[in-house]
Protein backbone atom coordinates (compact mmCIF):
# COMPACT_ATOMS: atom_id res chain seq x y z
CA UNK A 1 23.66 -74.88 29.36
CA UNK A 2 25.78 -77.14 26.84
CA UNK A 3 26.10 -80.60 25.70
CA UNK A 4 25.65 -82.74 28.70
CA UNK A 5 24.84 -79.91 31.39
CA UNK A 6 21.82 -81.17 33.01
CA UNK A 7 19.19 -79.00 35.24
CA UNK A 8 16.85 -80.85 36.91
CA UNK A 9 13.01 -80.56 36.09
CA UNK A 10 9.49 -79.92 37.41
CA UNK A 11 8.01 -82.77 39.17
CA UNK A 12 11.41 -84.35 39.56
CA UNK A 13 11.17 -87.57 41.48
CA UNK A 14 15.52 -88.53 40.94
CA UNK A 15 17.38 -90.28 38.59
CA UNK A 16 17.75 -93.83 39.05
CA UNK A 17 20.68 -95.86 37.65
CA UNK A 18 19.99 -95.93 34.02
CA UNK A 19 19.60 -92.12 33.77
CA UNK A 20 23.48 -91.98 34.81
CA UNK A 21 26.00 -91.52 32.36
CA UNK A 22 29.77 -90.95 32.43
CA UNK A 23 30.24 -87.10 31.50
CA UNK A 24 27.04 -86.15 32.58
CA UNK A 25 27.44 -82.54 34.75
CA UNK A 26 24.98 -81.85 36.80
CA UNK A 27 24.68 -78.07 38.41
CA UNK A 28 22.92 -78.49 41.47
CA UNK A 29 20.20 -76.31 42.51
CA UNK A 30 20.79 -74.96 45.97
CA UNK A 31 23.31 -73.01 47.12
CA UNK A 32 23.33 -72.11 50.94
CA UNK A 33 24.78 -68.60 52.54
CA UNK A 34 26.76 -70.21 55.31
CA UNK A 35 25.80 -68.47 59.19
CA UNK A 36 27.24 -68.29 62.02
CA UNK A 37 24.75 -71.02 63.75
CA UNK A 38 25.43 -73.07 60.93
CA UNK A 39 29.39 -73.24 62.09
CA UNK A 40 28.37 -72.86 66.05
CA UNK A 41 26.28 -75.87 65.83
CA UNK A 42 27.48 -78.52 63.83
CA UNK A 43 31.35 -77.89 65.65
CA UNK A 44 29.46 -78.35 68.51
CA UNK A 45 27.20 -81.36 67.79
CA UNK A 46 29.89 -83.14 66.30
CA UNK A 47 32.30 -82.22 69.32
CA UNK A 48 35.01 -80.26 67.18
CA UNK A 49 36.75 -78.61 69.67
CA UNK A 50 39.09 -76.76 67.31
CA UNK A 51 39.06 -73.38 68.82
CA UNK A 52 39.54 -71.62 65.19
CA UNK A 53 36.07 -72.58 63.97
CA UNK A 54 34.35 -71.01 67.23
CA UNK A 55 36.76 -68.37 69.09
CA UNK A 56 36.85 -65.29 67.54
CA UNK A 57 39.96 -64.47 69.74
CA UNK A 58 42.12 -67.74 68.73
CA UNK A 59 41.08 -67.72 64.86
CA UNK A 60 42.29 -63.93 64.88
CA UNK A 61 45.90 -64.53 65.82
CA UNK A 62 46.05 -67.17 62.17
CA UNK A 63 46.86 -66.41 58.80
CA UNK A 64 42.81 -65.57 58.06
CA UNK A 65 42.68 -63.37 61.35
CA UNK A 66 38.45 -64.39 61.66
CA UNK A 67 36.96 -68.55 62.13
CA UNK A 68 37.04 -70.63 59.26
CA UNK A 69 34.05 -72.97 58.84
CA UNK A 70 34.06 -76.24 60.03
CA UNK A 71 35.12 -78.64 56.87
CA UNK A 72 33.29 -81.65 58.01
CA UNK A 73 30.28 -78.71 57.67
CA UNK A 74 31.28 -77.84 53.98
CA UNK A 75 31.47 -81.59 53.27
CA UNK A 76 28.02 -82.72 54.45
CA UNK A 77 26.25 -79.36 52.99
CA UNK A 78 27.77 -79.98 49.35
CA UNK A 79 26.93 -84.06 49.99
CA UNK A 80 23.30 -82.73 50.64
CA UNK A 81 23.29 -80.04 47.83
CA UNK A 82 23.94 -83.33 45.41
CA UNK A 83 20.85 -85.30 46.78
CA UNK A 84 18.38 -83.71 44.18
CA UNK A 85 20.57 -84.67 41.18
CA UNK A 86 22.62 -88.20 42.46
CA UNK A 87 21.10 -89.88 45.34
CA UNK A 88 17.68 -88.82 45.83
CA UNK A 89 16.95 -92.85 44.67
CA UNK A 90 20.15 -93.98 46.70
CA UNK A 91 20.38 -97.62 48.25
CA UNK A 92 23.76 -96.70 50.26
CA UNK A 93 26.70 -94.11 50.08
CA UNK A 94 29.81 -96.21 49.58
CA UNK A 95 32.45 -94.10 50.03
CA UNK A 96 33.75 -90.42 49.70
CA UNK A 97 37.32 -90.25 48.47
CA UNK A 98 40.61 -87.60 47.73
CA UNK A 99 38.64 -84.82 49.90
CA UNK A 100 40.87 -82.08 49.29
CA UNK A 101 39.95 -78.56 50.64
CA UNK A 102 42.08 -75.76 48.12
CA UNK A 103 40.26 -72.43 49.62
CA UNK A 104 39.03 -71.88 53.28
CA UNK A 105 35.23 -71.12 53.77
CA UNK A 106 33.91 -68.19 56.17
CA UNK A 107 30.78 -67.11 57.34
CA UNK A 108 28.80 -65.10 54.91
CA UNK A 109 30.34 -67.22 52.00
CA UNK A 110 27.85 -69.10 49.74
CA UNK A 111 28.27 -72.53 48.98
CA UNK A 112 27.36 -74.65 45.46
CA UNK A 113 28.17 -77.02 43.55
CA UNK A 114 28.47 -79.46 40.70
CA UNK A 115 29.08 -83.06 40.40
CA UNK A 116 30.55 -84.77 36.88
CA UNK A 117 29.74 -88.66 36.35
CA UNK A 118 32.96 -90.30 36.57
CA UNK A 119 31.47 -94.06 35.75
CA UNK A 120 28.82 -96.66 36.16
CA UNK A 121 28.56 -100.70 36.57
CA UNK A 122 25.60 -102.68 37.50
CA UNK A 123 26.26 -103.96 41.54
CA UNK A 124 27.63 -107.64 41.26
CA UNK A 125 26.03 -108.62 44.49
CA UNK A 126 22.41 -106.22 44.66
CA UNK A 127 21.30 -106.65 40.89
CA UNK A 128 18.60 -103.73 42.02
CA UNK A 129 20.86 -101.44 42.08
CA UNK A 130 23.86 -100.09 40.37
CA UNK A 131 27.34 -98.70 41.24
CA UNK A 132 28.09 -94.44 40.51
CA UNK A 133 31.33 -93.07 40.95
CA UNK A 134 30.80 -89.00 40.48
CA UNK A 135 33.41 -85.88 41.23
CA UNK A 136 31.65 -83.09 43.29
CA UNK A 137 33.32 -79.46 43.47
CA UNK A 138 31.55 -77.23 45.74
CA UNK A 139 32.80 -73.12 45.61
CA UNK A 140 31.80 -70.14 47.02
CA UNK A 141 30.16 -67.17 45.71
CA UNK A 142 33.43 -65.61 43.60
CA UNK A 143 33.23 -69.26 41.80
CA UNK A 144 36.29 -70.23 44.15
CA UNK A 145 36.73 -74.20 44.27
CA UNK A 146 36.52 -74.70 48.69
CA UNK A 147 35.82 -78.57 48.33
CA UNK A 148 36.15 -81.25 45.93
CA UNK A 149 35.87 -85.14 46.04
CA UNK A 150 34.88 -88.25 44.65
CA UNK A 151 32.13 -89.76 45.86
CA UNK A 152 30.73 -93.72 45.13
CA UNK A 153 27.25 -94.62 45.91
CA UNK A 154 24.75 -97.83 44.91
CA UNK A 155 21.65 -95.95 43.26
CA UNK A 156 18.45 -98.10 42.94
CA UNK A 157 17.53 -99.52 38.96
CA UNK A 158 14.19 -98.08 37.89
CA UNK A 159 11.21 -99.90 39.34
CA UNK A 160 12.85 -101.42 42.60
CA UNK A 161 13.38 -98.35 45.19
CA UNK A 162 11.08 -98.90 48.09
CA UNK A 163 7.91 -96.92 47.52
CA UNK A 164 6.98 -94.83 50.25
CA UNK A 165 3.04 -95.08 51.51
CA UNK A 166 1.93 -91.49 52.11
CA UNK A 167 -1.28 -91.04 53.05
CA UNK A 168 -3.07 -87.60 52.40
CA UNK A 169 -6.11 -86.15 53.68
CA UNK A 170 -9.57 -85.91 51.39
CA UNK A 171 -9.50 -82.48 49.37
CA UNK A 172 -12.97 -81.83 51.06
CA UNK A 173 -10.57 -80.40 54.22
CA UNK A 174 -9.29 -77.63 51.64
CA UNK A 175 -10.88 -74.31 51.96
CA UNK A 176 -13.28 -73.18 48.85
CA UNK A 177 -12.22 -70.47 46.82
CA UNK A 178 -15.25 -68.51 48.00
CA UNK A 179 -13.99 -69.16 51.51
């Protein structure tokens, strides 16, 4: 890692708008080996009925002669791969803008990706939160750019995100180590 690389750490509980600034890179953790069922069922649950992301005989008379993965897939898995880093602390997306896909994505490919701060402004109308514009890339396993965007969410200030009430049984239910 250099200069303003930035890996998340043990414990992490998200960044929250004042740990955002412009430059910042941020390598996100998980990458995902894209499946078949992955494909099958998100073209299906979202009603794609594009036969080249689920007939092996259409997709083999194009260009890539096998399926290519559904793109509204690749968008939502590299959205989610960002959550640890960006909006683990999010208020509301905004926006996802200039979604360009350079590189088709196949089954067997794994995804990551890396999102760059772009800018930052306190929100105007919710003072408890604050405005992040970043630039996510996600590529596959040869280091192959498939998807990149910008992306503008409202990220909670530290000290107002809702807290969550989790309740937890007594440690008397645990086992002993002599068990």
């Amino acid at each position: 890692m250099t200069g303003s690389e930035r890996v998340s750490p043990e414990g992490w509980a998200g960044r929250f708008f004042e740990d955002f600034e412009p430059g910042d890179v941020y390598y996100h953790p998980l990458g995902k080996t894209i499946i078949e069922a992955d494909n099958q069922w998100f073209t299906l649950l979202t009603q794609n009925t594009a036969r080249i992301h689920f007939d092996d005989v259409a997709a083999s008379a194009t260009e890539y002669g096998r399926p290519l993965v559904n793109s509204t897939f690749v968008l939502a898995l590299v959205t989610g791969q960002s959550v640890i880093d960006l909006t683990f602390n999010v208020f509301a997306n905004l926006g996802w803008d200039e979604v360009r896909m350079p590189a088709p994505v196949f089954i067997g490919d794994t995804i990551s990706s890396r999102s760059k701060v772009l800018e930052k402004r306190q929100s105007a109308s919710r003072p408890e939160t604050g405005v992040v514009v970043v630039a996510t890339e996600g590529y596959n396993q040869s280091g192959t750019v498939v998807i990149r965007f910008r992306r503008t969410f409202l990220v909670y200030l530290r000290g107002h995100a809702p807290q969550a009430v989790i309740t937890r049984p007594s440690e008397d239910s645990l086992p002993s180590a002599a068990g």
